[in-house]
N, C-alpha and C. Protein backbone atom coordinates (compact mmCIF):
# COMPACT_ATOMS: atom_id res chain seq x y z
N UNK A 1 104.71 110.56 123.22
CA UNK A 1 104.48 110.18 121.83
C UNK A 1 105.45 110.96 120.94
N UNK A 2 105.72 110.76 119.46
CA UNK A 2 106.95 110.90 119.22
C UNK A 2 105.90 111.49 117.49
N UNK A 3 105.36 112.74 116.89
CA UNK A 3 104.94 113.32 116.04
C UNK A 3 106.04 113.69 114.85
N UNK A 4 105.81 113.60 113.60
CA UNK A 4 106.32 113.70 112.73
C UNK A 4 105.08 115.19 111.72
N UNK A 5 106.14 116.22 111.92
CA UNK A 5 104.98 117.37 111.19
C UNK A 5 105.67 117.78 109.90
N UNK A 6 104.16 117.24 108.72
CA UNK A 6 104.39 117.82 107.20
C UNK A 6 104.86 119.20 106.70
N UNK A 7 105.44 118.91 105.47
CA UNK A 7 106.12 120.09 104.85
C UNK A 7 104.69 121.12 104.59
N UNK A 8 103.28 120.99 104.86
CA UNK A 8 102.46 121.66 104.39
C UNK A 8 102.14 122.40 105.41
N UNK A 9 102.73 122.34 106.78
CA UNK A 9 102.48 123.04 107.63
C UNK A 9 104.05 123.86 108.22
N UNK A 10 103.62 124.92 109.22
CA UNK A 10 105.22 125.60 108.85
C UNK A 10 105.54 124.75 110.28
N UNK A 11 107.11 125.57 110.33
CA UNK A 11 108.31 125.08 111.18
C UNK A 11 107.81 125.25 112.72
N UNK A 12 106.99 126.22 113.24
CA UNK A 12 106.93 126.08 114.70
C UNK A 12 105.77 125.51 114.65
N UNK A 13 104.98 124.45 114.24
CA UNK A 13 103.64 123.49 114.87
C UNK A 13 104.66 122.45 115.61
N UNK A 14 105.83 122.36 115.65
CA UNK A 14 106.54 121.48 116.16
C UNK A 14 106.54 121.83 117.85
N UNK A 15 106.12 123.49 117.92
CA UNK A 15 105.88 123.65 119.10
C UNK A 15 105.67 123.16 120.36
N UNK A 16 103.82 123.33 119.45
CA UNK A 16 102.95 122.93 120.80
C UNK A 16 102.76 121.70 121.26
N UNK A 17 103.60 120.66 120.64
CA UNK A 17 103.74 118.96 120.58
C UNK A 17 104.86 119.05 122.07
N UNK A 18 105.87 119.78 121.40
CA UNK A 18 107.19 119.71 122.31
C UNK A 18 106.89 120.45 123.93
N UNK A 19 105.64 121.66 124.08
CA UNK A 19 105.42 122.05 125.07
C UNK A 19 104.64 120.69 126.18
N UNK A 20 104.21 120.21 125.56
CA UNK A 20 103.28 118.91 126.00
C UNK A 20 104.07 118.02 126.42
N UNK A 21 105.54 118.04 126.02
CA UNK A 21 106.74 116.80 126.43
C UNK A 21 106.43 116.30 125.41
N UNK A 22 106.10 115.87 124.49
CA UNK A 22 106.30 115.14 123.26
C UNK A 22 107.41 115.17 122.34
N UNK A 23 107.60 114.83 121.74
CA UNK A 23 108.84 114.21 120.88
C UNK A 23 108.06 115.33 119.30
N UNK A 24 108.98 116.22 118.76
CA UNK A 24 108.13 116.34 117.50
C UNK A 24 109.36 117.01 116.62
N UNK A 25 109.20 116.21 115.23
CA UNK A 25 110.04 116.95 114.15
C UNK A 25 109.60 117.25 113.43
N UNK A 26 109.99 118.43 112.24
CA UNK A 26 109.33 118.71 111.00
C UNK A 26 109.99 118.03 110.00
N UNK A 27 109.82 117.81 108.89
CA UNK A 27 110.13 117.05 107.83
C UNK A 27 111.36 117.72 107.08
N UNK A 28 111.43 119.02 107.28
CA UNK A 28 112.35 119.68 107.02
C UNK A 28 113.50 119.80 107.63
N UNK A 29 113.42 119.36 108.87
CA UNK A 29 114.79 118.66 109.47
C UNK A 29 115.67 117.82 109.40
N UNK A 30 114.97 116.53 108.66
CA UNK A 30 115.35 115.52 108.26
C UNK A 30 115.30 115.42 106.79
N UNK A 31 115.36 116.73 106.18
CA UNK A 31 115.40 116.80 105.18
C UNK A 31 114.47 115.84 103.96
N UNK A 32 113.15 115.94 104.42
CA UNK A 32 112.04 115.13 103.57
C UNK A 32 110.78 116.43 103.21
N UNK A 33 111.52 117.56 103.56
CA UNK A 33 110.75 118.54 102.93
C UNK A 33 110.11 118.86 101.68
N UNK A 34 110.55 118.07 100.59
CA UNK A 34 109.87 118.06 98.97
C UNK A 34 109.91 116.47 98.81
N UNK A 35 109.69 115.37 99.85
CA UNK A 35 109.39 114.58 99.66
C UNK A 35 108.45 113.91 99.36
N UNK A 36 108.37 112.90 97.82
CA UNK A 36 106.51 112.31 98.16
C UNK A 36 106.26 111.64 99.26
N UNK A 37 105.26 112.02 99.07
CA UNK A 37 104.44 111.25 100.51
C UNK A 37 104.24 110.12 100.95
N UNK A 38 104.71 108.75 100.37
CA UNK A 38 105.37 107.32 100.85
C UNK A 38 106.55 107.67 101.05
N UNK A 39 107.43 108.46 101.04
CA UNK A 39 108.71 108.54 101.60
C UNK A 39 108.64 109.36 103.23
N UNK A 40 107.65 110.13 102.89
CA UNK A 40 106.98 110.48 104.61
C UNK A 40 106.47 109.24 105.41
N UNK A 41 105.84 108.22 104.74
CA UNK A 41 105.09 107.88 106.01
C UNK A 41 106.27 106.68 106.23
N UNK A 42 107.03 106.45 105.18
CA UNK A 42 108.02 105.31 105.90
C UNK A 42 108.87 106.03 106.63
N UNK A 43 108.94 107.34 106.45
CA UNK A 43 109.66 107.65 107.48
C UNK A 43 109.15 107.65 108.84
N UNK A 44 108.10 107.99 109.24
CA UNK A 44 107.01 108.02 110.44
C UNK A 44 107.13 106.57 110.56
N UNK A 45 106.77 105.91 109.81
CA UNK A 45 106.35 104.02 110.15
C UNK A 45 108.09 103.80 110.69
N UNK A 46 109.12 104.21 110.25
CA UNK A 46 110.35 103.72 110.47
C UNK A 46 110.74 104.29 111.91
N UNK A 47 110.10 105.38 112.58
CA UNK A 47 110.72 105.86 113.47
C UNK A 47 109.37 106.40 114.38
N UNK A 48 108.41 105.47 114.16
CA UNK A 48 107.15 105.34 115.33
C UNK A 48 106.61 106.57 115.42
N UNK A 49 106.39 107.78 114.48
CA UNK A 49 105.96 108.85 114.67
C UNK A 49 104.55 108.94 114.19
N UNK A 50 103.42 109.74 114.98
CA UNK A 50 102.53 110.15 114.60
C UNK A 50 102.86 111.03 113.43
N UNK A 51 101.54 111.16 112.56
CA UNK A 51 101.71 112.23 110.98
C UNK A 51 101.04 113.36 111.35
N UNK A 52 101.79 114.30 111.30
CA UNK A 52 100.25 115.63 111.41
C UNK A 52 100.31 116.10 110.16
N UNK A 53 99.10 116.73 109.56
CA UNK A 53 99.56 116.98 107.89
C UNK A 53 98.39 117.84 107.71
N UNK A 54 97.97 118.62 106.55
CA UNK A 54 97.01 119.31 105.88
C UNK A 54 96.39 118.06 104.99
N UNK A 55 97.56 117.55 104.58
CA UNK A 55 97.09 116.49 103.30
C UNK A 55 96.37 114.89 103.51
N UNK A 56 95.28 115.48 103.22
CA UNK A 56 94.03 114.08 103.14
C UNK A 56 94.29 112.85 102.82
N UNK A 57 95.19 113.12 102.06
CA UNK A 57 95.50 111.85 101.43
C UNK A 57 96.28 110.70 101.92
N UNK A 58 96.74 111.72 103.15
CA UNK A 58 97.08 110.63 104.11
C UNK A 58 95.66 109.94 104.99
N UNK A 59 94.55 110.10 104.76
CA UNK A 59 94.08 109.45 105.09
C UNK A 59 93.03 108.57 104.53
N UNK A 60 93.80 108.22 102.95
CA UNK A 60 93.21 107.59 101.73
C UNK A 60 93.55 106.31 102.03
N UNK A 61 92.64 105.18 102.34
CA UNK A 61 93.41 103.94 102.82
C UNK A 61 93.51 103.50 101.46
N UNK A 62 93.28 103.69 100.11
CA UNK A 62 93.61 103.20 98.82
C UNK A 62 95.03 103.76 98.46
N UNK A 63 95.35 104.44 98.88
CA UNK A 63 96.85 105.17 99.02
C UNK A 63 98.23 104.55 99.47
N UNK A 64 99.08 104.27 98.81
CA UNK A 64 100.21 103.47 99.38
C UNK A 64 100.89 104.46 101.12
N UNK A 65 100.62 104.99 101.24
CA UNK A 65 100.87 105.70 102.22
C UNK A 65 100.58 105.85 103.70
N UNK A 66 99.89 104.85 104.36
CA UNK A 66 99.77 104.47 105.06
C UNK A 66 100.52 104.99 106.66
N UNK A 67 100.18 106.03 107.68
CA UNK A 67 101.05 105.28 108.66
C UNK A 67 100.28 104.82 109.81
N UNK A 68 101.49 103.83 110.06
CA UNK A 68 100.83 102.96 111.28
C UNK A 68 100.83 103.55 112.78
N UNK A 69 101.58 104.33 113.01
CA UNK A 69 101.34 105.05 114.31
C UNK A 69 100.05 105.84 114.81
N UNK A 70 99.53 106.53 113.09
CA UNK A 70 98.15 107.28 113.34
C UNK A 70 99.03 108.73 112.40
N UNK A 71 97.74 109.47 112.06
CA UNK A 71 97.91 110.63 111.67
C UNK A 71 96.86 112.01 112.31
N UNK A 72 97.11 112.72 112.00
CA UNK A 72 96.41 113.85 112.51
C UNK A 72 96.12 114.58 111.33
N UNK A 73 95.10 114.93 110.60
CA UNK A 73 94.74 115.96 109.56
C UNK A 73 93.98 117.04 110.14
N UNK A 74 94.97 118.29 109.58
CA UNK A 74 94.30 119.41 110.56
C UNK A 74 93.38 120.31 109.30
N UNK A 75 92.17 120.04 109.83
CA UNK A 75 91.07 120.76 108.81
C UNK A 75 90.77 122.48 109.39
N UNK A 76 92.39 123.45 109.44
CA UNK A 76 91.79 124.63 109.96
C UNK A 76 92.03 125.42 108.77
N UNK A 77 90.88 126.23 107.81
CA UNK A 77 90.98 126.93 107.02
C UNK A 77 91.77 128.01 107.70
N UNK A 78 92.34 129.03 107.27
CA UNK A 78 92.56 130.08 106.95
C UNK A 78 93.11 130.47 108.52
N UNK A 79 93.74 129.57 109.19
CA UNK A 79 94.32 129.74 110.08
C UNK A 79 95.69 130.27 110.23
N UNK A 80 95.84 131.75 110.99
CA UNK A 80 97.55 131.96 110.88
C UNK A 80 97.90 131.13 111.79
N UNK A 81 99.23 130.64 111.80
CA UNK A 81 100.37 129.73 112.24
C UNK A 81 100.15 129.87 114.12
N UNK A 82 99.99 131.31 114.44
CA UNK A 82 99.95 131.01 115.95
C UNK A 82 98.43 130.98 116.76
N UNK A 83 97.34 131.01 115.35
CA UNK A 83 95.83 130.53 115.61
C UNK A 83 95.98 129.09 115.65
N UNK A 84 96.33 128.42 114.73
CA UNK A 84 96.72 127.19 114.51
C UNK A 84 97.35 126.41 115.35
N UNK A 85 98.59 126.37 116.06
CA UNK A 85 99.33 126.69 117.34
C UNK A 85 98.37 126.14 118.50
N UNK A 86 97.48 127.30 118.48
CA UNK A 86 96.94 126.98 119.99
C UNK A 86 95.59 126.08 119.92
N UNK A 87 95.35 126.24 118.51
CA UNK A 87 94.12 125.20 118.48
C UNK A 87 94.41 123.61 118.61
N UNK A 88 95.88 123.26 118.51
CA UNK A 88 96.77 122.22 118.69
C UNK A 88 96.81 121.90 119.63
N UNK A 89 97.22 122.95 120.37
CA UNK A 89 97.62 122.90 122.03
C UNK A 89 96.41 122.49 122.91
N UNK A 90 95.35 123.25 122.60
CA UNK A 90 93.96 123.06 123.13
C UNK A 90 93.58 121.81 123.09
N UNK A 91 93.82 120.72 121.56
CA UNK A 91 93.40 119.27 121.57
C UNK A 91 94.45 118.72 122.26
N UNK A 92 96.02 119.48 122.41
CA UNK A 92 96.84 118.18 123.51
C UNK A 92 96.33 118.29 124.86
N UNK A 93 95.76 119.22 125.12
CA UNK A 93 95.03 119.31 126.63
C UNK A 93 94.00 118.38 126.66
N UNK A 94 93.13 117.37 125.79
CA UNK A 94 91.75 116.84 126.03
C UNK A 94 91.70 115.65 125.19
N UNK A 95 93.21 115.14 124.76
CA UNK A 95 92.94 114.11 123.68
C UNK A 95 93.87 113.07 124.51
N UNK A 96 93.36 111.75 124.02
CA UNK A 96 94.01 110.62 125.04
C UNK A 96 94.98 109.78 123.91
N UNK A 97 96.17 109.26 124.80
CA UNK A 97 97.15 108.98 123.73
C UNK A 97 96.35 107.59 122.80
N UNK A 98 95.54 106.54 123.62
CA UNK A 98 95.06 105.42 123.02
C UNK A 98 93.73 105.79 121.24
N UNK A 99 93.18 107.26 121.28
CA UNK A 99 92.43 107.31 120.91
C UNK A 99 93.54 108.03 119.10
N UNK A 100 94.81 108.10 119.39
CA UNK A 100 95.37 108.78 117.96
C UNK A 100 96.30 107.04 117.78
N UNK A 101 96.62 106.44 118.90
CA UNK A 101 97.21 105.46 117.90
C UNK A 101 96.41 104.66 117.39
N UNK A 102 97.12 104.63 116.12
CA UNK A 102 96.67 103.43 114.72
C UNK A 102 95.66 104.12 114.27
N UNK A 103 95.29 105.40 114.74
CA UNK A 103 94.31 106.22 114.39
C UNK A 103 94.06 106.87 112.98
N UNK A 104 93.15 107.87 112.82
CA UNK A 104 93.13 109.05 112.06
C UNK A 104 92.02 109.97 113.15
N UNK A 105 92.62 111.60 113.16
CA UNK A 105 92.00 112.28 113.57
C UNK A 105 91.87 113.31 112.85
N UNK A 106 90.75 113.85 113.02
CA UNK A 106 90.44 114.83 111.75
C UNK A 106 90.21 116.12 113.22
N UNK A 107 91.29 117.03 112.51
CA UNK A 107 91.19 118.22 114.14
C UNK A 107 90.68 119.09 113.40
N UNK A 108 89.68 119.56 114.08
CA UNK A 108 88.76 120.68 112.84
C UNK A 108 88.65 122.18 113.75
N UNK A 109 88.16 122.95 113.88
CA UNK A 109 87.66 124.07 114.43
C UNK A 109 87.13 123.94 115.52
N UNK A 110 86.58 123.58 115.95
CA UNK A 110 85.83 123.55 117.21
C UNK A 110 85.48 121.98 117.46
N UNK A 111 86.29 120.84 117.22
CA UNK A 111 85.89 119.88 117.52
C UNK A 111 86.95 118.93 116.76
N UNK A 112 86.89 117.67 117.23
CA UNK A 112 87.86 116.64 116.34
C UNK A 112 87.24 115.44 116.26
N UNK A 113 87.66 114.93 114.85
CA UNK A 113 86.36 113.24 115.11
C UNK A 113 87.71 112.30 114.78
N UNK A 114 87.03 110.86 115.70
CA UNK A 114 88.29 110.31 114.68
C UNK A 114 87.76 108.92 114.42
N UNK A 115 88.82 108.81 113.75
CA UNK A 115 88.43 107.59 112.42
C UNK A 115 89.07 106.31 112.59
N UNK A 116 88.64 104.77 112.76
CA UNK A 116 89.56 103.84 112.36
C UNK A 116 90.22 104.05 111.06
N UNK A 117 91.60 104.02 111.50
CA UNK A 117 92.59 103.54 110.06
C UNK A 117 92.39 102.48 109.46
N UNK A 118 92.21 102.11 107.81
CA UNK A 118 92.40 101.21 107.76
C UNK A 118 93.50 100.37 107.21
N UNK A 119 94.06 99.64 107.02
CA UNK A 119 95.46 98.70 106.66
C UNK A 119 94.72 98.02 105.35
């Protein structure tokens, strides 16, 4: 699978995607780092990437923002970067690829729920 990670999260969550064999960029690579957020998800919709993000609002289906691959909203308060990291790593160990596409997953602390997207 091929992840696209928000400017709201830092530069190595690109990590634990890439340890898994996955495909993963930050937004800041492609230089969409102070981008609004329909310019993120066409970028994801343009280049088949899952969204991982802090921001909810990607999962506002009243929101022009939409992506179609699926997103990931990571609900970890007060998490440092390499707590965060492995709590990532932990859901690529137990999560199935059919259950994030076209998805929304809400990855929380000790558990993840997920959501039909809607269009």
């Amino acid at each position: 699978m091929k992840f696209l990670i928000d400017a709201d999260l830092p530069n190595s969550t690109v990590k634990p995607f890439q340890k898994k064999g996955h495909e993963s960029t930050h937004v800041r690579e492609v230089d969409l780092g102070s981008s609004p957020d329909t310019e993120v998800s066409d970028y994801a919709n343009e280049n088949n990437c899952v969204l991982v993000t802090r921001d909810r609002d990607f999962g506002n289906p009243l929101l022009d923002n939409i992506v179609e691959e699926g997103v990931i909203i990571l609900e970890l308060h007060n998490y440092a970067p390499k707590k965060q990291n492995k709590r990532i790593a932990d859901f690529l160990e137990n999560f199935k690829e059919e259950e994030i596409e076209k998805g929304l997953i809400l990855l929380e602390e000790s558990r993840y729920r997920i959501r039909e997207q809607k269009e």
